[in-house]
Structures are given as C-alpha cells and as structure tokens.
Protein backbone atom coordinates (compact mmCIF):
# COMPACT_ATOMS: atom_id res chain seq x y z
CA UNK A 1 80.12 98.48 198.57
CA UNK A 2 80.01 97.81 194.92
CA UNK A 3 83.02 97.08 193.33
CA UNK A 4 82.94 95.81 189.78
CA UNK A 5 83.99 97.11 186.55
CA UNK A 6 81.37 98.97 184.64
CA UNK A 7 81.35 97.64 181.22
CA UNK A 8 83.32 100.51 179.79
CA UNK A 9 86.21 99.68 182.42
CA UNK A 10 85.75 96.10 181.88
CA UNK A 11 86.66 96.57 177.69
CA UNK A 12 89.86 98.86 178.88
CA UNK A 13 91.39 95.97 181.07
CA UNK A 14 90.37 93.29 178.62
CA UNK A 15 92.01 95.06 175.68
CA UNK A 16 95.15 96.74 177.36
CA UNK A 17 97.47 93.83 176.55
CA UNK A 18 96.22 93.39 173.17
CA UNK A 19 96.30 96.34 171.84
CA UNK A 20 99.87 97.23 173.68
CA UNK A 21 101.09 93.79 171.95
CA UNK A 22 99.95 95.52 168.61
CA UNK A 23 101.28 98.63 168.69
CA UNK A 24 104.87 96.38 170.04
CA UNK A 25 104.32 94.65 166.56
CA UNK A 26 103.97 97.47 164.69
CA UNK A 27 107.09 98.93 166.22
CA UNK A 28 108.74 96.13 165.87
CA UNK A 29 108.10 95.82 161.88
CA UNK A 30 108.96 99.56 161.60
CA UNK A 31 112.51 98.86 162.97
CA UNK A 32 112.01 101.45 165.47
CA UNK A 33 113.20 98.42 168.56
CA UNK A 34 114.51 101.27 171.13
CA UNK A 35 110.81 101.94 171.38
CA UNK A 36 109.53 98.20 170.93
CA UNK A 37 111.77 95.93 173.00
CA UNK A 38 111.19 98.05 176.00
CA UNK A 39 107.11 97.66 174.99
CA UNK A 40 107.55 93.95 175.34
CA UNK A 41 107.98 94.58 179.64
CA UNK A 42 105.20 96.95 179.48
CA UNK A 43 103.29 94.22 177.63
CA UNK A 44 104.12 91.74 179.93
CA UNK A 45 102.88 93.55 182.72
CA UNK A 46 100.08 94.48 181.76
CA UNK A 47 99.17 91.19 180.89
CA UNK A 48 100.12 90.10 184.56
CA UNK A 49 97.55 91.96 185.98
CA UNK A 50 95.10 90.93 183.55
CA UNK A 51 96.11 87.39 184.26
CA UNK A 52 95.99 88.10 187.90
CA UNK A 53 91.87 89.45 187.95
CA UNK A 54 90.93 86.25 186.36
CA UNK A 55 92.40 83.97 188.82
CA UNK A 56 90.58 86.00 191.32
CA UNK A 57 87.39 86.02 188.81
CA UNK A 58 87.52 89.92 189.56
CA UNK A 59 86.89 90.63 185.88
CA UNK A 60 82.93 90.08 186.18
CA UNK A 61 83.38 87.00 183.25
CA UNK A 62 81.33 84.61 182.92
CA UNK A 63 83.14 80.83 184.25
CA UNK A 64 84.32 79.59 180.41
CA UNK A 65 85.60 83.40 179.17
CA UNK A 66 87.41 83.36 182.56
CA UNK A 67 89.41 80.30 181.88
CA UNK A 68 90.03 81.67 178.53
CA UNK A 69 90.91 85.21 179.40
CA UNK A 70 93.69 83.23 182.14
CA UNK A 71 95.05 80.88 179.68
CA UNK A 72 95.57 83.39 176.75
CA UNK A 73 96.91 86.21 178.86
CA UNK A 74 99.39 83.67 180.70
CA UNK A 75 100.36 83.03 177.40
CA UNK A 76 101.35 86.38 176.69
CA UNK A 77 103.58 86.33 179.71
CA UNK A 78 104.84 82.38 178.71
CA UNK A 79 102.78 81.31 182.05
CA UNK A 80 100.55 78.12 182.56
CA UNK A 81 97.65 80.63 183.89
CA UNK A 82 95.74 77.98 185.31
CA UNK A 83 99.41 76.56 186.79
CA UNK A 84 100.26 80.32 188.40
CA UNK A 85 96.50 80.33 189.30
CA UNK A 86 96.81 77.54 191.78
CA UNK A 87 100.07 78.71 193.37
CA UNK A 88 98.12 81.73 193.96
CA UNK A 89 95.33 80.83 195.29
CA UNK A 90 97.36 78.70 197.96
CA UNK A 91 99.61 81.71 198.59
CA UNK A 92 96.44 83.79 199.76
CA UNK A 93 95.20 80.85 201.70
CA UNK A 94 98.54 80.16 203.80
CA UNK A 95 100.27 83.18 203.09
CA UNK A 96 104.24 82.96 203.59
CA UNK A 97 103.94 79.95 205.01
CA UNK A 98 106.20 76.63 204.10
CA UNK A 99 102.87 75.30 202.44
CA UNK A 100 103.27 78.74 200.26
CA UNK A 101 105.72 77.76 197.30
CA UNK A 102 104.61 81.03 195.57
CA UNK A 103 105.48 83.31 198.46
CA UNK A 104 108.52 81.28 199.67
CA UNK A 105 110.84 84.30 197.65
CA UNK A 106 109.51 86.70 199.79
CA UNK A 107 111.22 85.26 202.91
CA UNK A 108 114.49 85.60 201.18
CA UNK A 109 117.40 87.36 201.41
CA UNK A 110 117.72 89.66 197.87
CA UNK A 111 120.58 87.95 197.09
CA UNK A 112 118.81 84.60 197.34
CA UNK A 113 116.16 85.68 194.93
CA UNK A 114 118.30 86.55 192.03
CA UNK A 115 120.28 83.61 191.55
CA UNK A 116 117.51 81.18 192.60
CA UNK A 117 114.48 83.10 191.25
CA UNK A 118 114.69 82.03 187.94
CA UNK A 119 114.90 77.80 188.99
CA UNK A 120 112.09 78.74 191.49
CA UNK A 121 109.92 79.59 188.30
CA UNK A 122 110.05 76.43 187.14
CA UNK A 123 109.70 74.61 190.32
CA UNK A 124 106.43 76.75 190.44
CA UNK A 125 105.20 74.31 187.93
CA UNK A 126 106.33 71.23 189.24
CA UNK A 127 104.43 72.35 192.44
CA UNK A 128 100.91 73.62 190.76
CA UNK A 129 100.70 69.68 189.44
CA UNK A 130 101.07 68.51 192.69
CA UNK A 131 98.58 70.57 194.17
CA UNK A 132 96.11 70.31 191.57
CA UNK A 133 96.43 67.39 189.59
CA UNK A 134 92.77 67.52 188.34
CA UNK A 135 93.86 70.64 186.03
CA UNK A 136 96.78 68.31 184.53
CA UNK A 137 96.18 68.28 181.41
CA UNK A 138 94.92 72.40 180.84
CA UNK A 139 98.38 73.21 182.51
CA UNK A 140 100.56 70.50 180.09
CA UNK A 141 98.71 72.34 177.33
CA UNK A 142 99.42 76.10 178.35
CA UNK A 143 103.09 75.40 178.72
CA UNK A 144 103.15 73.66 175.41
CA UNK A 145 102.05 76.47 173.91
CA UNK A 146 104.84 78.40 175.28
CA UNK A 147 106.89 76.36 173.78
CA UNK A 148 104.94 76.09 170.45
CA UNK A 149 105.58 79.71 170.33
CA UNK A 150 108.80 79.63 170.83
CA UNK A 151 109.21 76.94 167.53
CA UNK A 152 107.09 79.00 165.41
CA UNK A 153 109.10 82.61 166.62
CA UNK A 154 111.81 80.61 165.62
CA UNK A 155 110.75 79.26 162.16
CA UNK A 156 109.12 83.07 161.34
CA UNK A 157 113.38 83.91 161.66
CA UNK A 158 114.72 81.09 159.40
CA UNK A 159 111.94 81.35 156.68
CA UNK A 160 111.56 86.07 156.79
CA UNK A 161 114.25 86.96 158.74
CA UNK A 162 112.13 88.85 161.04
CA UNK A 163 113.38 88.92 164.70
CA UNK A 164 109.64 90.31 165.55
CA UNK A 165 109.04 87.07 167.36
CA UNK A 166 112.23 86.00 169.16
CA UNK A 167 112.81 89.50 170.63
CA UNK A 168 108.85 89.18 171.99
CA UNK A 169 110.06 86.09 173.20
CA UNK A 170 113.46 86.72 174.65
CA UNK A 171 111.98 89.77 176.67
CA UNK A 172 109.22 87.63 178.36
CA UNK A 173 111.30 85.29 179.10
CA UNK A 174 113.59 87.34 181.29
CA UNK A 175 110.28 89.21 182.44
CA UNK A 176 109.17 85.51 183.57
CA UNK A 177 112.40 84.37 184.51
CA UNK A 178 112.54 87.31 187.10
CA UNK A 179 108.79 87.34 188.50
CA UNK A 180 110.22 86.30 191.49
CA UNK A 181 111.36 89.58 192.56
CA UNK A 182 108.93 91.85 191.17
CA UNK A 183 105.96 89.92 191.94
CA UNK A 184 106.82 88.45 195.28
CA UNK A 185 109.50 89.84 197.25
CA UNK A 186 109.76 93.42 195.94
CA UNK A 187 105.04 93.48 197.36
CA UNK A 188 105.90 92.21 200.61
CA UNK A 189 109.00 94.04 201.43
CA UNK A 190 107.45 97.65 200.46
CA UNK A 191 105.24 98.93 203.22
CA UNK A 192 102.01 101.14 201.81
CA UNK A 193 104.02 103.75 203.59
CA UNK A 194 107.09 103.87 201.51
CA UNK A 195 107.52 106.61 199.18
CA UNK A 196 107.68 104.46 196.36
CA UNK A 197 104.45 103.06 197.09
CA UNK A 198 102.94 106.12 197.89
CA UNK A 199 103.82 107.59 194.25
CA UNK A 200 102.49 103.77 192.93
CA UNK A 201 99.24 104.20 194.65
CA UNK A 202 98.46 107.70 192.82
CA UNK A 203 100.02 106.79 189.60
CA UNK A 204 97.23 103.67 189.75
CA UNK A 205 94.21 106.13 189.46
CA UNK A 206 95.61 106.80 185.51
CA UNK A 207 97.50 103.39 184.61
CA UNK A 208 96.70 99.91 186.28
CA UNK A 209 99.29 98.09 185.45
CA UNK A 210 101.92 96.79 188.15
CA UNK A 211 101.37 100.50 190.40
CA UNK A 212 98.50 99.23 191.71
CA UNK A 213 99.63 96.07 192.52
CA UNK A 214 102.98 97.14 194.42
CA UNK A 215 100.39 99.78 195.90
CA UNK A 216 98.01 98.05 197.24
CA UNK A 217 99.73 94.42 197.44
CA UNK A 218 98.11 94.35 201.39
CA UNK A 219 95.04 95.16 200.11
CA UNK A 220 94.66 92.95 197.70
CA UNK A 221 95.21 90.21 200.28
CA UNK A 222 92.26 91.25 202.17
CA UNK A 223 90.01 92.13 199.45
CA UNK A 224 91.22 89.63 196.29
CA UNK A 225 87.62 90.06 194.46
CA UNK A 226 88.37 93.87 194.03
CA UNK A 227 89.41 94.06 190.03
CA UNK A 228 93.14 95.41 190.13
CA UNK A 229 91.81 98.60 188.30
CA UNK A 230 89.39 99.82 191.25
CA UNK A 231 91.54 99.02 194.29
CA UNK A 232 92.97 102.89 194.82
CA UNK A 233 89.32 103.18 194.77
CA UNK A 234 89.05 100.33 197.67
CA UNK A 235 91.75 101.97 199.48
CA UNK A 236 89.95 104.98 200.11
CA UNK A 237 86.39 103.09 200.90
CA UNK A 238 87.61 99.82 202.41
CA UNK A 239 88.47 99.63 206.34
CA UNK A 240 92.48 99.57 206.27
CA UNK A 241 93.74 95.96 206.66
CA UNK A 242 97.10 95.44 208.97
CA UNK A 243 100.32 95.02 206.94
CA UNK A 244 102.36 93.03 209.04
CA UNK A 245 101.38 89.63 208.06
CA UNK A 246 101.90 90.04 204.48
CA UNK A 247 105.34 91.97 204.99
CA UNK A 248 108.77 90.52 205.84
C-alpha cells in the first residue's frame, strides 16, 4: 500500500510550523499574549512532528532538504534534530531497553519523570555523541544555535524592548524541558484503547499534530516510514500490530 504524501499534503506539513510561528509573531507584536504565549506550545508541537517525519525520512525529501528540514525544525523546538534523531532511531531499534536512553522515561514511575525529566533532556545529548560521534560536529552546531537564539532574543529586549523573543523562548524551553513526559511516557502508558486515545485518533484525520502521535504511538513503531499525517489512514489499512511491547 502506498503511503506518501501527495504533494499538496506534503506543502501542509512542511509549512504548518512556519506559518503557526508567524501568526505567534504577529500576536505577539499586537500585544494580544493570552492568545500568543499559548501559540508558542502549539508551535512547538507541531514542529515535533515535523521534526519527527524527517528522522524517519517519511516526508518524501530528497537526502540534503531532509537534513535541513530536521535541523531547522529542531531548532524551532531548541533540539539538536540530528542529536534527537539518533536517540530515536536507537529507541525503535531496542525499544525500552537499557541500550534505549530515549525510552528509559517510559519505565518510570510519574513521579520519577517530573523531577528528573528535565536533567534527562540534557543527558539525551550527552548520549546522541556517544552513539554517533561521526555527526559531532552538525549536533555542536544545532545546539549552538539554540543558544545563539537565545543571545540574540535577549539583545532584541535590551536594544526594542520587545519580549517577542524571550517569551518564544521561555515557552520552548519548558515545552523541551518536559518532552519527557509527553513524548515518552505519556505514548507508552496510553493503550490505543483508552478513551483519550480513541478521541486522539479521530481528532488526527483534521489536525496532525501530537493526536496522531499519542494515537497511533504503536503504530508508528511498526510502520515508522508512514508520514505522521497519513497514519489514521494506516490504522485502518495496516494489519494491527500488538501493543504490549511498546507499553509499560
């Protein structure tokens, strides 16, 4: 069975970050922030997913707009994309296991996650080095420009006064800061049977973002090459994979 974007689909998941980072800008400059701080998580999210099809090349890019499409969109999230990229990939290939720093949240206690989520972020890092030392130097760069953005969001305060940049900032940060639980434990503690996911997996067919993901989390394990956007599709034309081994 076919499943890649048509081109039409393909310009929607490219452009959904963007253009909800723009209309968070313009928000932002119109001083209406009860609409554009809250923006900032929907940003972030959608950016996540985005960041997530190209480290499965699910996108249908060619190889060099691939790597660019997972370093800018990591960016928008303050993520080394080619970093998270090979935590990923490891966590599909020895899922949950203790050679599985990315999924080692999931076989925590709640508790657990919250106060160490945030330090497991980082160690993330540390650990996507060690496993791939060859992309060294694309990761150093990524999470210098996190920083970089940071300095300049920083600088755009002293020299305008505009808090456009820091708020962006401040939001992603606690967006990254808490990845832990909403893009590890919360997927493989909610069965495709829970309510919850049941009301993800038909909110998916209209908005990609995150729904689909929690939805069809299992899924995805089975079938990573289907693009996030077509896998409510998958789960009605796909054979059903088993849950357990990707649940706790």
């Amino acid at each position: 069975m076919d499943f890649q974007l048509t081109p039409t689909q393909r310009r929607v998941e490219l452009a959904r970050p963007w253009v909800l980072l723009g209309l968070y800008i313009a928000l932002a400059l119109a001083g209406w922030w009860w609409l554009a701080a809250p923006l900032v998580v929907v940003v972030c999210l959608a950016a996540f997913v985005q960041m997530h099809d190209t480290m499965h090349n699910a996108l249908g890019l060619s190889k060099a707009a691939n790597k660019r499409i997972l370093s800018l969109s990591g960016l928008l999230i303050l993520k080394s994309g080619h970093g998270l990229q090979v935590t990923h990939l490891r966590h599909h290939g020895r899922c949950l296991t203790e050679a599985d720093p990315e999924g080692a949240p999931a076989t925590w206690s709640f508790g657990r996650v919250l106060w160490q989520g945030p330090w497991h972020t980082l160690m993330l890092r540390r650990e996507a080095l060690r496993i791939a030392p060859n992309t060294k130097r694309i990761q150093l760069l990524e999470t210098g420009a996190t920083l970089a953005l940071l300095v300049g969001f920083v600088a755009l305060y002293w020299l305008t006064g505009s808090m456009v940049g820091l708020v962006y900032w401040g939001v992603a940060f606690l967006m990254s800061a808490t990845m832990p639980i909403w893009a590890s434990y919360v997927p493989h503690h909610v069965s495709s049977r829970n309510p919850v996911a049941r009301t993800a997996a038909a909110l998916a067919q209209a908005w990609t973002p995150i729904t689909a993901s929690f939805a069809f989390h299992h899924l995805h394990h089975h079938y990573p090459r289907v693009p996030t956007a077509l896998l409510y599709r998958a789960a009605t034309e796909l054979p059903p994979p088993p849950e357990e081994a990707h649940h706790h």
